[in-house]
PDB file of N, CA and C in Angstrom:
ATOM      1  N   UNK A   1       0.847  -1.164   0.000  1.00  0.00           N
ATOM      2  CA  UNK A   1       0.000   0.000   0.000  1.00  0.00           C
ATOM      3  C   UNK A   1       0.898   1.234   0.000  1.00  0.00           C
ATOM      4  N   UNK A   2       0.614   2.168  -1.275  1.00  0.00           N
ATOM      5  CA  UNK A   2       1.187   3.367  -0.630  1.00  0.00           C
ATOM      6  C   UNK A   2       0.383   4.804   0.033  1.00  0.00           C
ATOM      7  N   UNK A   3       1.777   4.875   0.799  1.00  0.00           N
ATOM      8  CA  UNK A   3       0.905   5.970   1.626  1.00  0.00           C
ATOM      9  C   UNK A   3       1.472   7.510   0.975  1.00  0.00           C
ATOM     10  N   UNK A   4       0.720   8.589   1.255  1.00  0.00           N
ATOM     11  CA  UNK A   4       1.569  10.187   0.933  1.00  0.00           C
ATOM     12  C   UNK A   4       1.522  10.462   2.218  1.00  0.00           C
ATOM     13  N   UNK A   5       2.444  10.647   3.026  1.00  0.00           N
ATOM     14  CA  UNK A   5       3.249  10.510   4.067  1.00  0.00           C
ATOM     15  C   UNK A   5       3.070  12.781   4.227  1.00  0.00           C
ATOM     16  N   UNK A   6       3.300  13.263   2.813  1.00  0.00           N
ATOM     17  CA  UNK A   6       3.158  14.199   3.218  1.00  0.00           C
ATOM     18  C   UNK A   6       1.485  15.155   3.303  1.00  0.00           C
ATOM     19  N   UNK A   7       0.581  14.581   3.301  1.00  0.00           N
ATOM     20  CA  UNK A   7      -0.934  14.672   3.419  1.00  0.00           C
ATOM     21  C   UNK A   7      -1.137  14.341   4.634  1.00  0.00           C
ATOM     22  N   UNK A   8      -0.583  13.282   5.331  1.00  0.00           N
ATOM     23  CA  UNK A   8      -1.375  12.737   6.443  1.00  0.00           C
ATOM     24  C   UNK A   8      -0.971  13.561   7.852  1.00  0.00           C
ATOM     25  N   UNK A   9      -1.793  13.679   8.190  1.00  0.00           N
ATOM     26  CA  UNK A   9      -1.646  14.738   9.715  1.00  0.00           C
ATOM     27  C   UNK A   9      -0.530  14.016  11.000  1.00  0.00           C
ATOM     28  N   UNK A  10      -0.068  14.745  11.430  1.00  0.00           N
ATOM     29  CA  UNK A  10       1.140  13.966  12.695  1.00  0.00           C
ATOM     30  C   UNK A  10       1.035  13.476  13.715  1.00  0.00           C
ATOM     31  N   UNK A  11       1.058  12.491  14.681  1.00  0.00           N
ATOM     32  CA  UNK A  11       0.865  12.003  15.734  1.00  0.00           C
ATOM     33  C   UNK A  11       0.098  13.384  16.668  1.00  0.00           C
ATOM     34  N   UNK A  12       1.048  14.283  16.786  1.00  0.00           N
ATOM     35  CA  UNK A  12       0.676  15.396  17.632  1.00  0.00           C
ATOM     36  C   UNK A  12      -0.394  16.200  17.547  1.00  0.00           C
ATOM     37  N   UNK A  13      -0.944  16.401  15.937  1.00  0.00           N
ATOM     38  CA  UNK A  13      -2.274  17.380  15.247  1.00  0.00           C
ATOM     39  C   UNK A  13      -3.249  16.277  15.726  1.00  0.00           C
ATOM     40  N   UNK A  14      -3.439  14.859  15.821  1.00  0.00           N
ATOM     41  CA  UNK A  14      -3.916  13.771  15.807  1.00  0.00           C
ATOM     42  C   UNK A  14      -4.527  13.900  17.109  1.00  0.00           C
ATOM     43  N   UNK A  15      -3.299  13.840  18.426  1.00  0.00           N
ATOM     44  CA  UNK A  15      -3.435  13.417  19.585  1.00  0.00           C
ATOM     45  C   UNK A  15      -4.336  15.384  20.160  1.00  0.00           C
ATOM     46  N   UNK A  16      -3.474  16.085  19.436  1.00  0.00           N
ATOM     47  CA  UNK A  16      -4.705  17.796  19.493  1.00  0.00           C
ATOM     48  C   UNK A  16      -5.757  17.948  19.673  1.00  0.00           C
ATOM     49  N   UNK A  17      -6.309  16.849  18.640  1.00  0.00           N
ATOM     50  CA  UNK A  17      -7.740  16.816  18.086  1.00  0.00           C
ATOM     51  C   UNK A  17      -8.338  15.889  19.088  1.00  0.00           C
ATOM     52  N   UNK A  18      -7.792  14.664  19.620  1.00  0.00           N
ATOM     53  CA  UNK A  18      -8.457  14.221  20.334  1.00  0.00           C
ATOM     54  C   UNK A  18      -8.533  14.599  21.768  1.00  0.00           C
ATOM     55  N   UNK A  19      -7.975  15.543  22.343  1.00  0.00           N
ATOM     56  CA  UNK A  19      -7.826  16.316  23.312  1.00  0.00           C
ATOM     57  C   UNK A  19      -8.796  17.509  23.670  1.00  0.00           C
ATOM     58  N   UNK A  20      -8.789  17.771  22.220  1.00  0.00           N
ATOM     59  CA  UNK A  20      -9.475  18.834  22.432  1.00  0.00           C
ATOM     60  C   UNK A  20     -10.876  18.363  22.234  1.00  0.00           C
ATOM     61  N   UNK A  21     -11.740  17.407  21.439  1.00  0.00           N
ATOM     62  CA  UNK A  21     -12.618  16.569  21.391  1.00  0.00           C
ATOM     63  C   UNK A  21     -13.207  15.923  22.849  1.00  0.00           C
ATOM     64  N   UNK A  22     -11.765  15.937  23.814  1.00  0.00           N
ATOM     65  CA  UNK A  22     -12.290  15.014  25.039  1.00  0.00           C
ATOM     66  C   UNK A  22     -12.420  16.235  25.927  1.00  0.00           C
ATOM     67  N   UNK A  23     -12.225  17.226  26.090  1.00  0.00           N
ATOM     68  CA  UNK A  23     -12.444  18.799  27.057  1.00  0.00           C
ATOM     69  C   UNK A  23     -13.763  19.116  26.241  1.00  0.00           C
ATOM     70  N   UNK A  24     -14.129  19.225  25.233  1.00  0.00           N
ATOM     71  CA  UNK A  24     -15.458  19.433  24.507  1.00  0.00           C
ATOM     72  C   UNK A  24     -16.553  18.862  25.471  1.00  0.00           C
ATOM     73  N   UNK A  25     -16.154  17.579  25.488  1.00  0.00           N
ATOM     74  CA  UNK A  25     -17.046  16.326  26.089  1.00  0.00           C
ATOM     75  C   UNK A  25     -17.390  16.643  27.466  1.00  0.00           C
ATOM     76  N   UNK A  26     -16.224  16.730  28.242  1.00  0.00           N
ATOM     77  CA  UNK A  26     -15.921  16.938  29.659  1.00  0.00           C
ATOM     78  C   UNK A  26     -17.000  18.303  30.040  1.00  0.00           C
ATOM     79  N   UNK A  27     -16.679  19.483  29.351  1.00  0.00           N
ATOM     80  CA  UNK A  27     -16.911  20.437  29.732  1.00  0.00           C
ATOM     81  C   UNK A  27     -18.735  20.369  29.427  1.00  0.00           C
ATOM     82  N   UNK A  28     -19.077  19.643  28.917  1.00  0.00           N
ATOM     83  CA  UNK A  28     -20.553  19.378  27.942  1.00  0.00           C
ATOM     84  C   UNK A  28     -21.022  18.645  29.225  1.00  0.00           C
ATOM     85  N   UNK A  29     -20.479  17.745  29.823  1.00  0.00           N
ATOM     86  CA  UNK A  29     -21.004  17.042  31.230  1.00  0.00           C
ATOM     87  C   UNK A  29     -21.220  17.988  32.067  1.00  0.00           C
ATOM     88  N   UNK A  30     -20.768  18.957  32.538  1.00  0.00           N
ATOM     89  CA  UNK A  30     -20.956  19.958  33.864  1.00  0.00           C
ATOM     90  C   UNK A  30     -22.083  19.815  33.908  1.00  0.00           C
ATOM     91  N   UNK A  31     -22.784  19.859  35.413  1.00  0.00           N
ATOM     92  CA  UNK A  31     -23.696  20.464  35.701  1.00  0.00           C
ATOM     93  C   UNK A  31     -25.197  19.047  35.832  1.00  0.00           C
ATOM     94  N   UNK A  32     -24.611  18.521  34.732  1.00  0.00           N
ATOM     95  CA  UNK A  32     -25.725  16.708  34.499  1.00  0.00           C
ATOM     96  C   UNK A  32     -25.566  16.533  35.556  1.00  0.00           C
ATOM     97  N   UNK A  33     -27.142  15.679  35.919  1.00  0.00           N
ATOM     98  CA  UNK A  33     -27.333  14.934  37.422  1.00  0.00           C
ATOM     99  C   UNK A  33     -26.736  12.951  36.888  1.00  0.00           C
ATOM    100  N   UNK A  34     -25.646  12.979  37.884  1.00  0.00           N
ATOM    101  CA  UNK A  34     -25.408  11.586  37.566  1.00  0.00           C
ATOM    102  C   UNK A  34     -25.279  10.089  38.848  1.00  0.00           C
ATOM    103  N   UNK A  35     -25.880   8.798  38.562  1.00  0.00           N
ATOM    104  CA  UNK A  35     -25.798   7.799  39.468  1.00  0.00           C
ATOM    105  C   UNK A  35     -24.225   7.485  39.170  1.00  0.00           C
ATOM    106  N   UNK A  36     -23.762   7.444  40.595  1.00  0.00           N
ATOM    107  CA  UNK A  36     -22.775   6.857  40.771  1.00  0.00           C
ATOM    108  C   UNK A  36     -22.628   5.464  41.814  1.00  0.00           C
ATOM    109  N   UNK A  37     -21.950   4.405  41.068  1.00  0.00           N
ATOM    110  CA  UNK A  37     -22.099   2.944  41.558  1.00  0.00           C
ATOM    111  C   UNK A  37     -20.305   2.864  42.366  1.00  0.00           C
ATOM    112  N   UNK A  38     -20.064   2.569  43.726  1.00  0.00           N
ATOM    113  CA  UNK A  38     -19.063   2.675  44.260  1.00  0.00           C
ATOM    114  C   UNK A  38     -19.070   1.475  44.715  1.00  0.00           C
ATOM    115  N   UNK A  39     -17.866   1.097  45.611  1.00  0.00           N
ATOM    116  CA  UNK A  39     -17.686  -0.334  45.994  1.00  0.00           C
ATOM    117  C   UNK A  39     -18.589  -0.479  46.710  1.00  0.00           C
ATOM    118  N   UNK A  40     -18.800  -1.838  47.622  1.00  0.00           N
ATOM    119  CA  UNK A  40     -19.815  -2.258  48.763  1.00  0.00           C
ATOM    120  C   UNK A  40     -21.159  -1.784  48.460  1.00  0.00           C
ATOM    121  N   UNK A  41     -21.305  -2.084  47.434  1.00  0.00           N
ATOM    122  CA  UNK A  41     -22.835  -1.809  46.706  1.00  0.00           C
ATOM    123  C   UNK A  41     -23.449  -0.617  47.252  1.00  0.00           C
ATOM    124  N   UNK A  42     -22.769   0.249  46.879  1.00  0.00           N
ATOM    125  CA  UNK A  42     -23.160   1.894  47.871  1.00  0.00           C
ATOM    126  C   UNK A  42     -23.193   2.950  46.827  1.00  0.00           C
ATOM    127  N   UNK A  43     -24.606   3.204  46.624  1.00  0.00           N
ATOM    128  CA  UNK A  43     -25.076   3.793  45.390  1.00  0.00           C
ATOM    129  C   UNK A  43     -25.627   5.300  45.708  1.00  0.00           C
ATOM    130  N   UNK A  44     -24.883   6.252  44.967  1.00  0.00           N
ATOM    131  CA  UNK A  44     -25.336   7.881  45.305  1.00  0.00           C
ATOM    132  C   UNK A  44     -25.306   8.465  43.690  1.00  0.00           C
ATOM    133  N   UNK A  45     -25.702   9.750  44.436  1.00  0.00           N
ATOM    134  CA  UNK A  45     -26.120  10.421  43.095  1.00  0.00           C
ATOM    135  C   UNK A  45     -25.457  12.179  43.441  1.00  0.00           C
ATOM    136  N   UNK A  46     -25.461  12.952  42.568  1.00  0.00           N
ATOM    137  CA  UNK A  46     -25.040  14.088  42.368  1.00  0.00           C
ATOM    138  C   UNK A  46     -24.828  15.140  41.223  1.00  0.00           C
ATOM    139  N   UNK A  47     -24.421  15.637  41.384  1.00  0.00           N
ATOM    140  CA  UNK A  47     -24.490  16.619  39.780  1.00  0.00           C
ATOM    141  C   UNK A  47     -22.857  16.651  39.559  1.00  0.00           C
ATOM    142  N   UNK A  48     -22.363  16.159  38.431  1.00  0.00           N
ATOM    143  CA  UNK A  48     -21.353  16.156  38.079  1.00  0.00           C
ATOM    144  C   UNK A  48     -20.879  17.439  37.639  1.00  0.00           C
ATOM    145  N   UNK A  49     -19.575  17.750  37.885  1.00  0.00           N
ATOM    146  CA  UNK A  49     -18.723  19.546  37.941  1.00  0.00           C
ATOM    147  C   UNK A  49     -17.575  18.905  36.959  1.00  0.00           C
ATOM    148  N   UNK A  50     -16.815  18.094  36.961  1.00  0.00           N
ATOM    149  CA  UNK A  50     -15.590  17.584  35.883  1.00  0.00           C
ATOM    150  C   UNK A  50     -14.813  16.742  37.047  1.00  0.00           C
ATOM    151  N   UNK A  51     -13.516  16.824  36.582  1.00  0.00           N
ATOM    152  CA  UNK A  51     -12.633  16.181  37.107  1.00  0.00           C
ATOM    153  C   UNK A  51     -11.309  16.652  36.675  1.00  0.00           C
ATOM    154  N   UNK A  52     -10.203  16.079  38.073  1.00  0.00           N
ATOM    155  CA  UNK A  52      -8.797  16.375  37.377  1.00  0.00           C
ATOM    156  C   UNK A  52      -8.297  16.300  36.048  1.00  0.00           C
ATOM    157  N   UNK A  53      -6.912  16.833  35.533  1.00  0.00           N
ATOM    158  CA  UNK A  53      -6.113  16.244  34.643  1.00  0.00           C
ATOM    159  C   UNK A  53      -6.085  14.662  34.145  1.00  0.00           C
ATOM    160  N   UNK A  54      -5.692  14.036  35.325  1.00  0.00           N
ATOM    161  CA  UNK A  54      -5.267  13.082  35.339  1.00  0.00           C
ATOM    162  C   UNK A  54      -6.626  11.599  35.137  1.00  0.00           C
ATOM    163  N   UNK A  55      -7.277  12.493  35.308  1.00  0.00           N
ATOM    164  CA  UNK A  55      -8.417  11.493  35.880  1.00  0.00           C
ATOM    165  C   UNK A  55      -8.724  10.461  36.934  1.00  0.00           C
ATOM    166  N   UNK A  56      -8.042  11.200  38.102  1.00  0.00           N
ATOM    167  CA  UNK A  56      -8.116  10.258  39.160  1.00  0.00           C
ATOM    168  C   UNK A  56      -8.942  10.638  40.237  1.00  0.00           C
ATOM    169  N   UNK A  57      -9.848  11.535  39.753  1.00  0.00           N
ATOM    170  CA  UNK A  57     -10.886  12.682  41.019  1.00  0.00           C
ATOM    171  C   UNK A  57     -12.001  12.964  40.128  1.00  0.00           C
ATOM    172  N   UNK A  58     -13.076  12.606  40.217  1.00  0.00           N
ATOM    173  CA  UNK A  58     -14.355  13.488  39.742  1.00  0.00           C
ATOM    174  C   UNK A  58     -14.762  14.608  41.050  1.00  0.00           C
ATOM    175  N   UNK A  59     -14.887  15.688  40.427  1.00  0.00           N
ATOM    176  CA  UNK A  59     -15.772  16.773  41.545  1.00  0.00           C
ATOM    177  C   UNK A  59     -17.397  16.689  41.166  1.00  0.00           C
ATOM    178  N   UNK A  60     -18.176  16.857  42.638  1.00  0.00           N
ATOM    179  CA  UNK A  60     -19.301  16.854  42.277  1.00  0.00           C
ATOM    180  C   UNK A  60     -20.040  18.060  42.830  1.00  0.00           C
ATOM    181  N   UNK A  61     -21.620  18.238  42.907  1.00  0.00           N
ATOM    182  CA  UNK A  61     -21.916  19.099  43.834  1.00  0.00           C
ATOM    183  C   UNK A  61     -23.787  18.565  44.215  1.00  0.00           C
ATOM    184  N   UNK A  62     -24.029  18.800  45.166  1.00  0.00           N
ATOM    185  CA  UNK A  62     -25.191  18.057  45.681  1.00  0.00           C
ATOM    186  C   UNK A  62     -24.926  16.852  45.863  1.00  0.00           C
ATOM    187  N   UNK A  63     -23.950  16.339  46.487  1.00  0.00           N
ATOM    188  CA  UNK A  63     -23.804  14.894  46.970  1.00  0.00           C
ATOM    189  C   UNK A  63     -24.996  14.454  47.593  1.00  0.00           C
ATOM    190  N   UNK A  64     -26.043  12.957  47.173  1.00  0.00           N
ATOM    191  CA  UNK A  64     -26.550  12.423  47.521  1.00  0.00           C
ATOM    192  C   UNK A  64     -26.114  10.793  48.305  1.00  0.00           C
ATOM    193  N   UNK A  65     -25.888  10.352  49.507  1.00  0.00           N
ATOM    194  CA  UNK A  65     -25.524   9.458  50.165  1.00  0.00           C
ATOM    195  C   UNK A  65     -26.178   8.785  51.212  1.00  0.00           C
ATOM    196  N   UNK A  66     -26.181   7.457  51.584  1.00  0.00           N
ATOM    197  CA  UNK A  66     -26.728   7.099  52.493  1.00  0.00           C
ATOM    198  C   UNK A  66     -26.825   7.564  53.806  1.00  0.00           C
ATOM    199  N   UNK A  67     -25.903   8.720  54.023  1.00  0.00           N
ATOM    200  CA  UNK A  67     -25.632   8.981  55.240  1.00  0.00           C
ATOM    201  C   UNK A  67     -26.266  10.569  55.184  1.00  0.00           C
ATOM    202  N   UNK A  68     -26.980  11.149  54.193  1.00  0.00           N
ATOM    203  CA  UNK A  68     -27.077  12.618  54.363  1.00  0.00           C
ATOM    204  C   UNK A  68     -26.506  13.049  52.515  1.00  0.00           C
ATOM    205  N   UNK A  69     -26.706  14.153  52.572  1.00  0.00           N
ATOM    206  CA  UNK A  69     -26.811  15.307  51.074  1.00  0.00           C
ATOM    207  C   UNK A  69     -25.933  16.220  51.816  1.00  0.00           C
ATOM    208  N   UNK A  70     -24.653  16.282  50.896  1.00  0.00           N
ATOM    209  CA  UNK A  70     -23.318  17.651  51.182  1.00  0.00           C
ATOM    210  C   UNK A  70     -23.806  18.418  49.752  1.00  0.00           C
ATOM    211  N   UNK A  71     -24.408  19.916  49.794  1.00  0.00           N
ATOM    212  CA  UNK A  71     -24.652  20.864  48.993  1.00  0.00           C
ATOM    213  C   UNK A  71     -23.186  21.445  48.432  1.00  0.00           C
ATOM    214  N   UNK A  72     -22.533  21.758  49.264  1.00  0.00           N
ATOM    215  CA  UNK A  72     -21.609  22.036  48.368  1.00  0.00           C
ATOM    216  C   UNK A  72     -20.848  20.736  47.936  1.00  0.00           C
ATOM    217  N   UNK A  73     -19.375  21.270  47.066  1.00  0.00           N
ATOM    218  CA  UNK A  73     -18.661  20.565  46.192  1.00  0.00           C
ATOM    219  C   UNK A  73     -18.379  19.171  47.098  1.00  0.00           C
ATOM    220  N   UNK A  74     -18.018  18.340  46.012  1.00  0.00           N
ATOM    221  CA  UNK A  74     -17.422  16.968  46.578  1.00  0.00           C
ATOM    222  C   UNK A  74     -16.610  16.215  45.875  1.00  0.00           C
ATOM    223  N   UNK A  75     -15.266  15.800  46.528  1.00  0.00           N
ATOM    224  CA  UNK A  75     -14.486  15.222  45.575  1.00  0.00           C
ATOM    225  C   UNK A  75     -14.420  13.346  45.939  1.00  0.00           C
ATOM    226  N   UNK A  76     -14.767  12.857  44.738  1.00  0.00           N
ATOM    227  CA  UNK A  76     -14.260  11.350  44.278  1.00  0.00           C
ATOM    228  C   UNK A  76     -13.388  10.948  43.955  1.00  0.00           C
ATOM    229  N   UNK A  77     -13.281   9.581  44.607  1.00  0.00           N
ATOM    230  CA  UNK A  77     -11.520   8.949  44.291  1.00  0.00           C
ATOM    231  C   UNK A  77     -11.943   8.239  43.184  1.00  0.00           C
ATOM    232  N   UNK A  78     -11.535   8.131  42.035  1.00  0.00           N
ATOM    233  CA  UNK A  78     -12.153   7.230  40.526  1.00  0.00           C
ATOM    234  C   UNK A  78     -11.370   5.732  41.401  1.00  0.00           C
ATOM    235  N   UNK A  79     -10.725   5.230  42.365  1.00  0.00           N
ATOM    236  CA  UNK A  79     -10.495   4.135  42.911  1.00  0.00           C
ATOM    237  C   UNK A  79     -11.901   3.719  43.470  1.00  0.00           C
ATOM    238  N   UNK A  80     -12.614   4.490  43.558  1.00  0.00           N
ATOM    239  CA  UNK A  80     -13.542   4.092  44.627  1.00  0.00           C
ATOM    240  C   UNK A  80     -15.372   3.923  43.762  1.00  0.00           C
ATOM    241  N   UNK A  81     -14.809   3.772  42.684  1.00  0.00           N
ATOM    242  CA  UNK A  81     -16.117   4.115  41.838  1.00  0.00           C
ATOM    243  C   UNK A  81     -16.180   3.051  40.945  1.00  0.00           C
ATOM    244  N   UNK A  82     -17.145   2.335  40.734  1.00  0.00           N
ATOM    245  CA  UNK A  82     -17.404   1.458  40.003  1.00  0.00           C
ATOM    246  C   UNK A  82     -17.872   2.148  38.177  1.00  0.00           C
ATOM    247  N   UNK A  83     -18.657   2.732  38.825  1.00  0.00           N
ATOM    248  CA  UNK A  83     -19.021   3.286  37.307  1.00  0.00           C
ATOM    249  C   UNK A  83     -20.184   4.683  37.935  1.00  0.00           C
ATOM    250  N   UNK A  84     -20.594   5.335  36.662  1.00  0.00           N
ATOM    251  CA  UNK A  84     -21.267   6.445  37.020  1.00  0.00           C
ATOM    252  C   UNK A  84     -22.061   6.478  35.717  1.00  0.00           C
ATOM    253  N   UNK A  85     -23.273   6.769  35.726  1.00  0.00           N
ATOM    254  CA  UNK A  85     -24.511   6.900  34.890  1.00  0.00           C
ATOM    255  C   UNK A  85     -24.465   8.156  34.471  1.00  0.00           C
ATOM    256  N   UNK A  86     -24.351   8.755  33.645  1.00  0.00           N
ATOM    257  CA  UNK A  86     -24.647  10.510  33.376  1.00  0.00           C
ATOM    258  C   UNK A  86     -25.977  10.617  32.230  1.00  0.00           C
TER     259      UNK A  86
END
């Protein structure tokens, strides 16, 4: 197969686009009310705000929990989360 090597876009314009595609996304979530499924079958809910860089923290706000509702912000360990519904 040949390729034109000088047409095709670079690892970096590539990895740009999908970066900037995934902050699109991210930033498009704010504010959604979402179920979140955590270990020990311990199921809450809240309004999703984003998350770190790294992706190792979701922030929320209106934490819903078995133990009581925190109105302001709240931060998640993504260790501690099974999955989340948005």
């Amino acid at each position: 197969m040949d390729v034109d090597r000088t047409s095709s876009r670079s690892d970096e314009e590539i990895a740009a686009e999908m970066r900037e595609k995934f902050l699109k996304t991210m930033s498009s979530l704010s504010g959604q009310p979402c179920t979140i499924n955590m270990f020990e079958r311990t199921v809450v809910t809240a309004e999703f705000q984003g998350t770190n860089s790294d992706l190792t923290e979701f922030y929320v706000r209106n934490l819903k929990t078995p133990i009581g509702t925190f109105h302001e912000h709240a931060l998640l360990r993504v260790d501690d989360i099974v999955d989340i519904e948005i």
